[in-house]
N, C-alpha and C. Protein backbone atom coordinates (compact mmCIF):
# COMPACT_ATOMS: atom_id res chain seq x y z
N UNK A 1 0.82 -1.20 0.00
CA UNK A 1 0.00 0.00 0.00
C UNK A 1 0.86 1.25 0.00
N UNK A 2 1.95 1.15 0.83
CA UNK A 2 3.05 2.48 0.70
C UNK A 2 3.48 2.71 -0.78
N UNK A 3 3.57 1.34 -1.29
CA UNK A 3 4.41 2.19 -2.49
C UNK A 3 3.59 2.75 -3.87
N UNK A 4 2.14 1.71 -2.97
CA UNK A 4 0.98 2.30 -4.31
C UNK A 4 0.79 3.91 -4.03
N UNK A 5 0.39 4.33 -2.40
CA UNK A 5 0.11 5.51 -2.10
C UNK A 5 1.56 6.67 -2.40
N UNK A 6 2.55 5.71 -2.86
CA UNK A 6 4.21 6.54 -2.97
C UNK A 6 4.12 7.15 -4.60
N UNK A 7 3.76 6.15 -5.30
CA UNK A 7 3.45 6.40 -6.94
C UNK A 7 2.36 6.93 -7.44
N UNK A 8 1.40 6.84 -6.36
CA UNK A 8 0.00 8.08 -6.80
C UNK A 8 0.29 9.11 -6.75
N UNK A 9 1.22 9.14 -5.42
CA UNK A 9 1.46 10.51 -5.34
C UNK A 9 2.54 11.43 -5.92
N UNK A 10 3.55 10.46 -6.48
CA UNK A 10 4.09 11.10 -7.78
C UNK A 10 3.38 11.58 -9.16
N UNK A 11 2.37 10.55 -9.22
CA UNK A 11 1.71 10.85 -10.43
C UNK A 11 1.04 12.14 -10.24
N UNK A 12 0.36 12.07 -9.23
CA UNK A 12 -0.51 13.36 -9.08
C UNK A 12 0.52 14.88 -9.15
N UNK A 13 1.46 14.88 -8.51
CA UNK A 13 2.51 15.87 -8.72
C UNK A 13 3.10 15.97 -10.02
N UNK A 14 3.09 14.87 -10.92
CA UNK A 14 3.52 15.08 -12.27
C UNK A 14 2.72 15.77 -12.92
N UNK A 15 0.79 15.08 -12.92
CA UNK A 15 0.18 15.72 -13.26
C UNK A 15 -0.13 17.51 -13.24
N UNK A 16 0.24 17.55 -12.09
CA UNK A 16 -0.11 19.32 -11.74
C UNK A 16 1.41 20.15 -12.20
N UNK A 17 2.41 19.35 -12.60
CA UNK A 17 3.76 20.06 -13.23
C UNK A 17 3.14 19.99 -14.47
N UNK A 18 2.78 19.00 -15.42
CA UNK A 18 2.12 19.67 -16.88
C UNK A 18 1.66 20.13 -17.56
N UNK A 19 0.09 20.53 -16.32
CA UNK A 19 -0.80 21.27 -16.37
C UNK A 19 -0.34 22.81 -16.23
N UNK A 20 0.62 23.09 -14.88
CA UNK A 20 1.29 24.20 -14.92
C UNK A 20 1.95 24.34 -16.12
N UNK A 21 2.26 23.94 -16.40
CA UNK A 21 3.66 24.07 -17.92
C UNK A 21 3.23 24.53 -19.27
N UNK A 22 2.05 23.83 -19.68
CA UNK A 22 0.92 24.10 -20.12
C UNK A 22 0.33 25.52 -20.22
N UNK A 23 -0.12 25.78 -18.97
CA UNK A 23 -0.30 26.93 -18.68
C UNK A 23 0.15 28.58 -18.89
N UNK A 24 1.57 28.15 -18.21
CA UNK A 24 2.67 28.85 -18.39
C UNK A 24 3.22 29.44 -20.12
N UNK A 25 3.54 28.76 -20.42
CA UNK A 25 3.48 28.27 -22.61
C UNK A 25 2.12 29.07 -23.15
N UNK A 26 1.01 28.76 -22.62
CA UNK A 26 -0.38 29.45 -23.37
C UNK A 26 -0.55 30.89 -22.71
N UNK A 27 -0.10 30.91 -21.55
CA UNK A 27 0.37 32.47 -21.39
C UNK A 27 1.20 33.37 -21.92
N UNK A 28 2.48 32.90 -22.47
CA UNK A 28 3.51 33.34 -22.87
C UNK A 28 3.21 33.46 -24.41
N UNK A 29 2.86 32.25 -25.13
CA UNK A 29 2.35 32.49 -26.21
C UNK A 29 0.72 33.31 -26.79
N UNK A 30 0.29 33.45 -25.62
CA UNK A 30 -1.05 34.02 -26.01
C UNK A 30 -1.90 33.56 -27.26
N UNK A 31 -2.68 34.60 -27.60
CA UNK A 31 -3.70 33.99 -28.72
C UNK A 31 -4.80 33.62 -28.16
N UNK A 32 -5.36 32.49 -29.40
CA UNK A 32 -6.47 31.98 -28.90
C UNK A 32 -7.09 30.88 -28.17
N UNK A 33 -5.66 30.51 -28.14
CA UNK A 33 -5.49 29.06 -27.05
C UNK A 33 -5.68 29.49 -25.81
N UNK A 34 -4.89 30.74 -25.74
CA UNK A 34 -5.05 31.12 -23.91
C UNK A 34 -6.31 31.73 -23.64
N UNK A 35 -7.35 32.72 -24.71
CA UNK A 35 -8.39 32.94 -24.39
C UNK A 35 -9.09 32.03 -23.87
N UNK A 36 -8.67 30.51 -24.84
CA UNK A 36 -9.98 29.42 -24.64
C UNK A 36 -9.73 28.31 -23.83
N UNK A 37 -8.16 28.52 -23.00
CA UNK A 37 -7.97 27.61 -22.15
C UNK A 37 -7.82 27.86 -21.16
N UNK A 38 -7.08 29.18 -20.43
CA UNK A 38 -6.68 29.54 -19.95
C UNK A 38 -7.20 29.38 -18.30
N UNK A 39 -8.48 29.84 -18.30
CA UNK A 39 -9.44 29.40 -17.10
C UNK A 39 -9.42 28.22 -16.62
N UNK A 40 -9.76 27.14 -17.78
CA UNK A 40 -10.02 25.67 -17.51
C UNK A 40 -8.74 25.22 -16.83
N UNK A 41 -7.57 25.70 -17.69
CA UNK A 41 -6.11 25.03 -17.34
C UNK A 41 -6.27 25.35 -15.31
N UNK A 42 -6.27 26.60 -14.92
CA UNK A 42 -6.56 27.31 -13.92
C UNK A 42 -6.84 26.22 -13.12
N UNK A 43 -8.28 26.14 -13.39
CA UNK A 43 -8.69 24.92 -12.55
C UNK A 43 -8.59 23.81 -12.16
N UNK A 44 -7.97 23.12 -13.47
CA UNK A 44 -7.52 21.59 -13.05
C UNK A 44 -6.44 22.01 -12.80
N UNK A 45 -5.72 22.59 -12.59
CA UNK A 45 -4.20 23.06 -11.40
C UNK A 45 -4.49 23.05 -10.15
N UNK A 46 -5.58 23.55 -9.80
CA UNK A 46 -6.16 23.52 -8.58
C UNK A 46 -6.68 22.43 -7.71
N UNK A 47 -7.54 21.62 -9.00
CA UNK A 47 -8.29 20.65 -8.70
C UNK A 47 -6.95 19.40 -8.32
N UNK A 48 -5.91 18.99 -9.36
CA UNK A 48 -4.67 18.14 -9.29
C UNK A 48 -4.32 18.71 -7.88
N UNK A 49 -3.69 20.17 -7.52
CA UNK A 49 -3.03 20.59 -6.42
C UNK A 49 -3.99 19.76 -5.28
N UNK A 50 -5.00 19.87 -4.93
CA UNK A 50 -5.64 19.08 -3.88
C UNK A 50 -5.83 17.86 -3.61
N UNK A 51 -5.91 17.46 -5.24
CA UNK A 51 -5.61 15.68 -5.38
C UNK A 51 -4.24 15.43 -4.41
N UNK A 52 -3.06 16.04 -5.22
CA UNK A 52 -1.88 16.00 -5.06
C UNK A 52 -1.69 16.25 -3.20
N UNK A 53 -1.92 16.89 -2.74
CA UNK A 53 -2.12 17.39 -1.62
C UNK A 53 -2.67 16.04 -0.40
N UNK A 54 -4.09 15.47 -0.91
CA UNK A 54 -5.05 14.70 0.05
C UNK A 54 -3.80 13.18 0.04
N UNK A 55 -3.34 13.02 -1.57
CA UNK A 55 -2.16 11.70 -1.35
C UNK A 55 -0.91 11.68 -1.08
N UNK A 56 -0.30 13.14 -0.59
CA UNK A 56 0.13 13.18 0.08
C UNK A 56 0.48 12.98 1.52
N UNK A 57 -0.82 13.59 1.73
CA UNK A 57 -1.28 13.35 3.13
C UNK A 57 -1.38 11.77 3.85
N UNK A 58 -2.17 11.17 3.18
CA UNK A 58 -2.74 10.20 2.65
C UNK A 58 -1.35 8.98 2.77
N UNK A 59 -0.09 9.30 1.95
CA UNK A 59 0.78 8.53 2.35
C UNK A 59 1.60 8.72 3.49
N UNK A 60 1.80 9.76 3.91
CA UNK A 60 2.64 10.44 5.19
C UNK A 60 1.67 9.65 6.23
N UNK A 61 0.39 9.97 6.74
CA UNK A 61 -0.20 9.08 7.38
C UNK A 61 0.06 7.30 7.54
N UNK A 62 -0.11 7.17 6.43
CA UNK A 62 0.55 5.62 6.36
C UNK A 62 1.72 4.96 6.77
N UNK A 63 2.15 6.05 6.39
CA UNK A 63 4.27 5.56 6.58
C UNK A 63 3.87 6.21 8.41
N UNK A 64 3.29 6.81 8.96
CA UNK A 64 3.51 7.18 10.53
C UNK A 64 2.73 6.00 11.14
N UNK A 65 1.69 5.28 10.48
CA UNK A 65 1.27 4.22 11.69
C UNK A 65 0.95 2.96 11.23
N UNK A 66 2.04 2.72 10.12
CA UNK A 66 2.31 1.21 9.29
C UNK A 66 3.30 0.89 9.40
């Protein structure tokens, strides 16, 4: 279970580095990508950051009373 909750929680942190990156790129490049993404990207940054966040938690808990 540690190392499943160890690799979710990489994934989830990978996820919210691409999404940022993403982000970052459609800002810099502007246009009409960033008009029409820009918000959405926003959010699933947010939404991943909390994912990322709860399996974090989530494994730190584990590794303290496993």
């Amino acid at each position: 279970m540690s190392t499943f909750l160890f690799y979710l929680t990489l994934a989830a942190m990978a996820a919210v580095l691409v999404v940022l990156l993403i982000g970052v790129f459609s800002m810099a490049r502007g246009g009409e990508f960033r008009d029409r993404w820009s918000n959405k990207l926003m959010r699933l940054r947010v939404l991943l950051q909390a994912i990322a966040i709860l399996c974090l938690g989530a494994f730190i808990w584990w590794q303290a009373n496993h």
